[in-house]
PDB file of N, CA and C in Angstrom:
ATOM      1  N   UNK A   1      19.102 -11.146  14.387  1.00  0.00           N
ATOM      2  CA  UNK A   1      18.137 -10.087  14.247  1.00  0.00           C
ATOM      3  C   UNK A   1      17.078 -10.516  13.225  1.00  0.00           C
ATOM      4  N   UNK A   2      15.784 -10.288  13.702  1.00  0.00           N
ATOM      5  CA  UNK A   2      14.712 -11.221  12.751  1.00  0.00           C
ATOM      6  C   UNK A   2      14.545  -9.407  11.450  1.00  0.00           C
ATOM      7  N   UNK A   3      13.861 -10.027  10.083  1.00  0.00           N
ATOM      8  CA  UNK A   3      13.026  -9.281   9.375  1.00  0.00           C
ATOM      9  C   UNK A   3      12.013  -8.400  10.021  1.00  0.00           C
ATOM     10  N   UNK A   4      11.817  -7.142   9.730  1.00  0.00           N
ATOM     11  CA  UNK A   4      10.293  -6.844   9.757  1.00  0.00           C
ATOM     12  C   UNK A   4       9.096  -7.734   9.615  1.00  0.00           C
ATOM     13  N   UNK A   5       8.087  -7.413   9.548  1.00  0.00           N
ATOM     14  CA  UNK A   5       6.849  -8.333   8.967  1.00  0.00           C
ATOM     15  C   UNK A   5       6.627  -7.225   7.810  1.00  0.00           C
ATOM     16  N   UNK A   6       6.381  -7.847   6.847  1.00  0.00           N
ATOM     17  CA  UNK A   6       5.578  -7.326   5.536  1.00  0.00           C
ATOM     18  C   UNK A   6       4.085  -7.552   5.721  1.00  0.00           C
ATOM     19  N   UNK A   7       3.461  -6.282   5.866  1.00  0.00           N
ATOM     20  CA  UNK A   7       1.751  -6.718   5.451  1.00  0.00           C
ATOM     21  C   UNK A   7       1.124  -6.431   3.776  1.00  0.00           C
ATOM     22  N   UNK A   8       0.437  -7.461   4.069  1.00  0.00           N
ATOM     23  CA  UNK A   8      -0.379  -7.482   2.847  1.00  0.00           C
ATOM     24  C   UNK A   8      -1.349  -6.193   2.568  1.00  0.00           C
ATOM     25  N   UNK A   9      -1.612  -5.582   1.336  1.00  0.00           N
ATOM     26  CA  UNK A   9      -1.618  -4.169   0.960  1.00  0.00           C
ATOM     27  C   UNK A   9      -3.308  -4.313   1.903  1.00  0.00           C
ATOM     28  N   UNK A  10      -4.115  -5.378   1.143  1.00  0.00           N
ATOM     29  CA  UNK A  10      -5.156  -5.849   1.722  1.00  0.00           C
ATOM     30  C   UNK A  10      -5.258  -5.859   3.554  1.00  0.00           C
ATOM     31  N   UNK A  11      -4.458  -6.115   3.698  1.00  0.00           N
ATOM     32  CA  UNK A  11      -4.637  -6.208   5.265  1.00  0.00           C
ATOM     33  C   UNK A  11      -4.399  -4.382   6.010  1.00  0.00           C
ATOM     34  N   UNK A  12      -3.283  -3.854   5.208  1.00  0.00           N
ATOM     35  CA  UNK A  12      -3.191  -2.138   5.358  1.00  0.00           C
ATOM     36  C   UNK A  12      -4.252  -1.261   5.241  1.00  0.00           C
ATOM     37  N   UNK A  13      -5.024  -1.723   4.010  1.00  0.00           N
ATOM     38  CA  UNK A  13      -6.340  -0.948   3.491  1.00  0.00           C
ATOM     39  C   UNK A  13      -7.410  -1.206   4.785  1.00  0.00           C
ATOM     40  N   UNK A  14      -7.601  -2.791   4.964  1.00  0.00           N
ATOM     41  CA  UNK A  14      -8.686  -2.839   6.268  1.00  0.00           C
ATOM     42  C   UNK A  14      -8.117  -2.132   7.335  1.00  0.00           C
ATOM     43  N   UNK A  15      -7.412  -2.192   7.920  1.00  0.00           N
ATOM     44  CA  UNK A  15      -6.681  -0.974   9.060  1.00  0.00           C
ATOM     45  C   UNK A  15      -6.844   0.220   9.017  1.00  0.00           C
ATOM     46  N   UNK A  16      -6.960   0.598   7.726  1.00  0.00           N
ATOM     47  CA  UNK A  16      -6.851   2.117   7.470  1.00  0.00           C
ATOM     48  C   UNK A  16      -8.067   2.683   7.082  1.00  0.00           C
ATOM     49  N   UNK A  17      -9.082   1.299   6.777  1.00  0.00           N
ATOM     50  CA  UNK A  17     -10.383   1.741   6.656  1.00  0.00           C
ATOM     51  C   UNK A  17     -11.245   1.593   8.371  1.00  0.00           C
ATOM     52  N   UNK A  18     -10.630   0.713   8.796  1.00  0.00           N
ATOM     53  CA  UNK A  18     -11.393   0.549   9.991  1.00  0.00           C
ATOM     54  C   UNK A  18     -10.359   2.261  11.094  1.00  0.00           C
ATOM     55  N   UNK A  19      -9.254   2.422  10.985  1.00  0.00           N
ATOM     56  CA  UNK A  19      -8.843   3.935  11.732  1.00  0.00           C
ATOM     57  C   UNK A  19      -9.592   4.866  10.834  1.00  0.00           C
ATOM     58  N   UNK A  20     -10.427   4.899   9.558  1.00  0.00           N
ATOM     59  CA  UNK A  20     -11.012   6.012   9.424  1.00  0.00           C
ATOM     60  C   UNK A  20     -12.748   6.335   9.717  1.00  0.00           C
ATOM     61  N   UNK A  21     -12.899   5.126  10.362  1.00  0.00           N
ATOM     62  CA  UNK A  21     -14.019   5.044  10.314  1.00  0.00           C
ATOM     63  C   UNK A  21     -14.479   6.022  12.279  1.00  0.00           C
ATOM     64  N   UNK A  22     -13.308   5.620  12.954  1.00  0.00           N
ATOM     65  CA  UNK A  22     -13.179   6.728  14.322  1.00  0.00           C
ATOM     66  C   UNK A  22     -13.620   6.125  14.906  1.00  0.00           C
ATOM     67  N   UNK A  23     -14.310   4.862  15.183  1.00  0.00           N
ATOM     68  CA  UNK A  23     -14.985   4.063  16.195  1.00  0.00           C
ATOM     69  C   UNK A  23     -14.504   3.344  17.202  1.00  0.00           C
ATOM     70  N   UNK A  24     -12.938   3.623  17.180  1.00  0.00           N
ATOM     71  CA  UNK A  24     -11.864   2.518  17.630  1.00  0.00           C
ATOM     72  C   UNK A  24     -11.030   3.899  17.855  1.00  0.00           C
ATOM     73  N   UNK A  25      -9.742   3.704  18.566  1.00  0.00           N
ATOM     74  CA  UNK A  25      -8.623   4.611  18.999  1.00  0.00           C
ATOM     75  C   UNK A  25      -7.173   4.427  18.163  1.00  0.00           C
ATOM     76  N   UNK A  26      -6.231   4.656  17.866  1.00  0.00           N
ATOM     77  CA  UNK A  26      -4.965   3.827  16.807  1.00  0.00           C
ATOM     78  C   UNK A  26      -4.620   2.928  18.030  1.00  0.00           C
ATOM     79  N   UNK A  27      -4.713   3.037  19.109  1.00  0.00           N
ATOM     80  CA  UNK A  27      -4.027   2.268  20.410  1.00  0.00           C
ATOM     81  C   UNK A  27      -5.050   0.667  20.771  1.00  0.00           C
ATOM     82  N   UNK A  28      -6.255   0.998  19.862  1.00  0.00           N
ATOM     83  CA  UNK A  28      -7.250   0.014  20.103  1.00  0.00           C
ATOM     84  C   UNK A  28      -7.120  -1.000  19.230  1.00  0.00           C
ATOM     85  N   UNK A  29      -7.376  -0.308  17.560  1.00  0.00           N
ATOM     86  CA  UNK A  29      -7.028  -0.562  16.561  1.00  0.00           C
ATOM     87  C   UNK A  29      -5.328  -1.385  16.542  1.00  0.00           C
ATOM     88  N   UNK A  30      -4.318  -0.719  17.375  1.00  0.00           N
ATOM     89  CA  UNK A  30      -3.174  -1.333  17.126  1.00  0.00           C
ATOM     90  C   UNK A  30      -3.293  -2.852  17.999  1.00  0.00           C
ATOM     91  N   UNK A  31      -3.963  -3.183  18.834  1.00  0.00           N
ATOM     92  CA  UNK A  31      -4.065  -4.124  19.857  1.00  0.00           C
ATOM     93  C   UNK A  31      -4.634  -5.501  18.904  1.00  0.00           C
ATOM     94  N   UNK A  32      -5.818  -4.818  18.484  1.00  0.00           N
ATOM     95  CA  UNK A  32      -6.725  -5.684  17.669  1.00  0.00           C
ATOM     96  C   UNK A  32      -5.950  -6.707  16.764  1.00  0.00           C
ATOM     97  N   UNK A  33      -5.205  -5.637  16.400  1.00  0.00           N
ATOM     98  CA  UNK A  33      -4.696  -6.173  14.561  1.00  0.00           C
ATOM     99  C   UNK A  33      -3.007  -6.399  15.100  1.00  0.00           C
ATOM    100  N   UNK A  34      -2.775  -6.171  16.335  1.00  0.00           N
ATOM    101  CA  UNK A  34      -1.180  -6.637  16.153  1.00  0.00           C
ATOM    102  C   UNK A  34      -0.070  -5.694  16.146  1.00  0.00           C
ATOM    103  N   UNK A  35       0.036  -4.621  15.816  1.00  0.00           N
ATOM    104  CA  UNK A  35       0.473  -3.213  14.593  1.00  0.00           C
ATOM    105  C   UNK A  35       0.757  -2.336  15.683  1.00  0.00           C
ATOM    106  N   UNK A  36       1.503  -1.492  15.441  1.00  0.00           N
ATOM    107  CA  UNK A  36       2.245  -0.763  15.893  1.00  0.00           C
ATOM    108  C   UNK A  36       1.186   0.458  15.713  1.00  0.00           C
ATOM    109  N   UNK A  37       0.744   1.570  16.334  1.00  0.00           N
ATOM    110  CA  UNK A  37      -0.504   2.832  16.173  1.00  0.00           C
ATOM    111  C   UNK A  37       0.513   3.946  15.048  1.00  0.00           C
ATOM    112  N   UNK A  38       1.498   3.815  15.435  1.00  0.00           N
ATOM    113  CA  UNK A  38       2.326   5.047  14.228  1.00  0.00           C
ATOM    114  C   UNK A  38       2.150   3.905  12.966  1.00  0.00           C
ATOM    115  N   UNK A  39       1.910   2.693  12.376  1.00  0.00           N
ATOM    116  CA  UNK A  39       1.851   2.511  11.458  1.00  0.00           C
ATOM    117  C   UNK A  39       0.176   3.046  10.754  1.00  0.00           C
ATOM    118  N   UNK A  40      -0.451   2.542  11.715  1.00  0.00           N
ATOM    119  CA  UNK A  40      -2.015   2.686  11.638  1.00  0.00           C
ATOM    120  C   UNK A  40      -2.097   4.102  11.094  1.00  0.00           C
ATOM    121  N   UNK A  41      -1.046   5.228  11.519  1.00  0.00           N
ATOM    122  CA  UNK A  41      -1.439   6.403  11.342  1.00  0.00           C
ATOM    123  C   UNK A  41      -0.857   6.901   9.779  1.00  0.00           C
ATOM    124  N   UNK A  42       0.371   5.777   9.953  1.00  0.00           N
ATOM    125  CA  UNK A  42       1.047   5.875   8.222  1.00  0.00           C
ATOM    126  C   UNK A  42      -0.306   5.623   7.200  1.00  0.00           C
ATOM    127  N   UNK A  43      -0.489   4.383   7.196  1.00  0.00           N
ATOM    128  CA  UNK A  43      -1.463   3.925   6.430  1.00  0.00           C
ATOM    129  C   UNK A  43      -2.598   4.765   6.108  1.00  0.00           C
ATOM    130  N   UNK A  44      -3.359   5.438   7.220  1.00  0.00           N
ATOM    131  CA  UNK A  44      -4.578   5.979   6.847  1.00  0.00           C
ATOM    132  C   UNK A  44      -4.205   7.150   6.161  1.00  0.00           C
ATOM    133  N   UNK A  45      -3.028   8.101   6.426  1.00  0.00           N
ATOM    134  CA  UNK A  45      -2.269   9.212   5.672  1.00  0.00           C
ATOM    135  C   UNK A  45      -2.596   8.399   4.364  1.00  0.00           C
ATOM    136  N   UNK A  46      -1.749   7.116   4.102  1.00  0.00           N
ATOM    137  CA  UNK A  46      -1.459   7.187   2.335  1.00  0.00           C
ATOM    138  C   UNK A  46      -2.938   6.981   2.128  1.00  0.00           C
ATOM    139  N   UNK A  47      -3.944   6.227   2.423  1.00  0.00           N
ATOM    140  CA  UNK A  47      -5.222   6.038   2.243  1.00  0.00           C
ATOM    141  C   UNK A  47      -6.055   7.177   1.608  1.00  0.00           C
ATOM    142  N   UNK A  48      -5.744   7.959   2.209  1.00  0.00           N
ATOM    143  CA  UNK A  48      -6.457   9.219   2.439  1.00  0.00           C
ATOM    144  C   UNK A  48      -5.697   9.880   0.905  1.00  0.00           C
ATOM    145  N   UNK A  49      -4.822  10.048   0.853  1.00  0.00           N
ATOM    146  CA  UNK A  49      -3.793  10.649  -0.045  1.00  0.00           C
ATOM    147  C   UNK A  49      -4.010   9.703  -1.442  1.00  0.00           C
ATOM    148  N   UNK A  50      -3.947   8.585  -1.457  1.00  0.00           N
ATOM    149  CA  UNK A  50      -4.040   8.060  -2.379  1.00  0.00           C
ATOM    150  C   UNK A  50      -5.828   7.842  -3.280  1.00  0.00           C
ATOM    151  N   UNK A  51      -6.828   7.951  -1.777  1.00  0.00           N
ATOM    152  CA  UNK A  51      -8.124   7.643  -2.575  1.00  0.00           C
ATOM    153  C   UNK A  51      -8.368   8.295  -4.062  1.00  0.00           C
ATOM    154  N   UNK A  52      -7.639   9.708  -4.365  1.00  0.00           N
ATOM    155  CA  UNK A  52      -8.295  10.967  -5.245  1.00  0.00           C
ATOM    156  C   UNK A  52      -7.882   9.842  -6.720  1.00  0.00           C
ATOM    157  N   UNK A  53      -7.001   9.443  -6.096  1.00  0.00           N
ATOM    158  CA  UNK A  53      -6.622   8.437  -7.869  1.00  0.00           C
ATOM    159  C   UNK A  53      -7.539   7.046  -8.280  1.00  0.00           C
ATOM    160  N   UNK A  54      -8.177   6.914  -7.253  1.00  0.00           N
ATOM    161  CA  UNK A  54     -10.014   6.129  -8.016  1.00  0.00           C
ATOM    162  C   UNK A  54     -10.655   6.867  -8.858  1.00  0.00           C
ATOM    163  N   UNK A  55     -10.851   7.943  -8.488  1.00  0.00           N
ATOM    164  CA  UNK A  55     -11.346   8.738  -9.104  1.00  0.00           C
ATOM    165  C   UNK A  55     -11.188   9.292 -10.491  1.00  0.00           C
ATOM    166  N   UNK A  56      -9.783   9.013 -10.989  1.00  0.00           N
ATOM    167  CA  UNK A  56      -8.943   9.929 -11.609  1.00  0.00           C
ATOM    168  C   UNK A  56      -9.748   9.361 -12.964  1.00  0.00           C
ATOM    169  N   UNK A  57      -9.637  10.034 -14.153  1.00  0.00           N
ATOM    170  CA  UNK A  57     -10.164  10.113 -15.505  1.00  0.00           C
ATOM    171  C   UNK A  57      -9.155   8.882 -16.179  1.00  0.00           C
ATOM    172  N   UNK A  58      -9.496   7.762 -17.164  1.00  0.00           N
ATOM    173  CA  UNK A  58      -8.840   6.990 -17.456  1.00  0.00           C
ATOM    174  C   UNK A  58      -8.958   5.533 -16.949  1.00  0.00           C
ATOM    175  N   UNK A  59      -9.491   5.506 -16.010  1.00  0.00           N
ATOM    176  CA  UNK A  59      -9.387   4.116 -15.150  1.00  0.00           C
ATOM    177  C   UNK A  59      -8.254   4.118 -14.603  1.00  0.00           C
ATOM    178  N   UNK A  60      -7.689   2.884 -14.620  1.00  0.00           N
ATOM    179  CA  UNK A  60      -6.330   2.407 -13.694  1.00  0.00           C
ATOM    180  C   UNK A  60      -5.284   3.002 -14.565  1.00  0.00           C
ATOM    181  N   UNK A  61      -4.298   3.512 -13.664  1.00  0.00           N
ATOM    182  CA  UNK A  61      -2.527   3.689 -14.059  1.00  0.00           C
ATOM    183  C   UNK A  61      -2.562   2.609 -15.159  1.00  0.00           C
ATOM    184  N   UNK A  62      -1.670   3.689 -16.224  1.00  0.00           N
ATOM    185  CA  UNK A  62      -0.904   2.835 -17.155  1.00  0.00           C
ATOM    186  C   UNK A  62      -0.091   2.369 -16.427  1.00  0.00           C
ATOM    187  N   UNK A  63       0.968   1.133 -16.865  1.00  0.00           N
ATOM    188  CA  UNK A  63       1.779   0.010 -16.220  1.00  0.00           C
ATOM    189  C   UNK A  63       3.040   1.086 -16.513  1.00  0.00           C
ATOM    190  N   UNK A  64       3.795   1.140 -15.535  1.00  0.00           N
ATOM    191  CA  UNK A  64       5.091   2.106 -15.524  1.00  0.00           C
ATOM    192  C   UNK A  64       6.023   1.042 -16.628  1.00  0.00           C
ATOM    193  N   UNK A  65       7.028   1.251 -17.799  1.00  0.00           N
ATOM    194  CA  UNK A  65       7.758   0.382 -18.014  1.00  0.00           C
ATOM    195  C   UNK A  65       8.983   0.893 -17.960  1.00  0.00           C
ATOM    196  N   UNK A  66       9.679  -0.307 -17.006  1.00  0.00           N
ATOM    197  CA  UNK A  66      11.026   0.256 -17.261  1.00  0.00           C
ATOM    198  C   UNK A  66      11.938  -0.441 -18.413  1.00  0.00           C
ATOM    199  N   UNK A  67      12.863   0.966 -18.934  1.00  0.00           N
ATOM    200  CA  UNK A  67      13.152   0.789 -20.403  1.00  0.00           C
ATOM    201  C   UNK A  67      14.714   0.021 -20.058  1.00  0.00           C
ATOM    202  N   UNK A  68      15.002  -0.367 -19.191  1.00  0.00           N
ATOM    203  CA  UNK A  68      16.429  -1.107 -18.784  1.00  0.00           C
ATOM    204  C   UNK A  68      16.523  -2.548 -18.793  1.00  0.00           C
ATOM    205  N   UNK A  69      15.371  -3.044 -18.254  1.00  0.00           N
ATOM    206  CA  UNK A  69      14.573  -4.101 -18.363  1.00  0.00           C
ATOM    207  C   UNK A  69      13.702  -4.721 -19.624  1.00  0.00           C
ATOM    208  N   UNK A  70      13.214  -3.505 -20.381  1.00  0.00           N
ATOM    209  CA  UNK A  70      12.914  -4.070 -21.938  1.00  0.00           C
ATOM    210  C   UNK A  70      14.041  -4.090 -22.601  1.00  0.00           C
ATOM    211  N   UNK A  71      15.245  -3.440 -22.339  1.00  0.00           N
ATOM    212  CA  UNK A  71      16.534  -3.964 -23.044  1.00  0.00           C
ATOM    213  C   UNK A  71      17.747  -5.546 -22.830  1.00  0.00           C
ATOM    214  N   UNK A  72      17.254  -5.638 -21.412  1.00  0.00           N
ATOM    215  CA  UNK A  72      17.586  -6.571 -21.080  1.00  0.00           C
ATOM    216  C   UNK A  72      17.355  -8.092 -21.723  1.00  0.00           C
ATOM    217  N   UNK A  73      15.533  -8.138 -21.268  1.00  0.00           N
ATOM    218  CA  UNK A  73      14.976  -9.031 -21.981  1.00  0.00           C
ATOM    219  C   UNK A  73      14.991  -9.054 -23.811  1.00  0.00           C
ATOM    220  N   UNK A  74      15.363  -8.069 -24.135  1.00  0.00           N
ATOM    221  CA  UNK A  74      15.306  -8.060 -25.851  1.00  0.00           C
ATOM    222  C   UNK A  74      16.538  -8.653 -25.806  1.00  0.00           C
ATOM    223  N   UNK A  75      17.395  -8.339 -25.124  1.00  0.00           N
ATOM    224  CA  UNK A  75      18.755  -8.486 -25.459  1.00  0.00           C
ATOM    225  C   UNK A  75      18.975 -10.440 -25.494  1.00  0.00           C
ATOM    226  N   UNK A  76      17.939 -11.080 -24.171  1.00  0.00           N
ATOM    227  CA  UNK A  76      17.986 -12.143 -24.012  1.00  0.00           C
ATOM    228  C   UNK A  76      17.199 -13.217 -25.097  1.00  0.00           C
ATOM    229  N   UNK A  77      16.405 -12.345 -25.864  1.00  0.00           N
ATOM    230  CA  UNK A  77      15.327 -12.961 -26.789  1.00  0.00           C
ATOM    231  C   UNK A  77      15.701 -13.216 -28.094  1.00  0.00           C
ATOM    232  N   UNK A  78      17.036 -12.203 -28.462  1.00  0.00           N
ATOM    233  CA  UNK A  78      17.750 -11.543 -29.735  1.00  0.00           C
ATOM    234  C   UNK A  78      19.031 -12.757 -29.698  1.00  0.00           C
ATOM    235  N   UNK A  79      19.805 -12.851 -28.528  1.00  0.00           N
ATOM    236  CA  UNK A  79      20.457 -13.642 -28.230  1.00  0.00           C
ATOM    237  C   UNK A  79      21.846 -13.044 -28.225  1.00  0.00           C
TER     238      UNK A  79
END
C-alpha cells in the first residue's frame, strides 16, 4: 500500500487561489493540477478561513513553544 502524496503548502495556496478566482470548475482545476476536487474544496475553505490572520494586529504568530521539548533539550545541554 503506497503513502499519500504530501503537497507543498505553496502548491495548496496556488490551487486555492486559482478555485477562488471561479474561472475554472474544482473538476477542471482537479484535472489540471492532478488533485482530487474534494481536496480543492478543502483548501480553498482553509484559505478563505485562514486569510483574516494577514491581517491580524502584530504581524506574524508568535512561535508556539513547546515546554516538553525546552525541558528536554535543557535537560540535554545541563547534562
Amino acid at each position: 500500500m503506497s503513502k499519500r502524496k504530501q503537497h507543498a503548502p505553496e502548491f495548496k495556496a496556488k490551487v486555492a487561489l486559482e478555485a477562488l478566482k471561479g474561472e475554472e470548475t474544482a473538476a477542471e482545476l482537479a484535472t489540471r493540477f492532478g488533485v482530487h476536487p474534494t481536496m480543492i474544496h478543502q483548501w480553498k475553505r482553509a484559505l478563505l478561513e485562514g486569510a483574516s490572520g494577514v491581517f491580524e494586529r502584530g504581524g506574524r504568530k508568535k512561535p508556539e513553544i513547546d515546554e516538553e521539548q525546552v525541558k528536554e533539550l535543557h535537560a540535554r545541554i545541563v547534562g
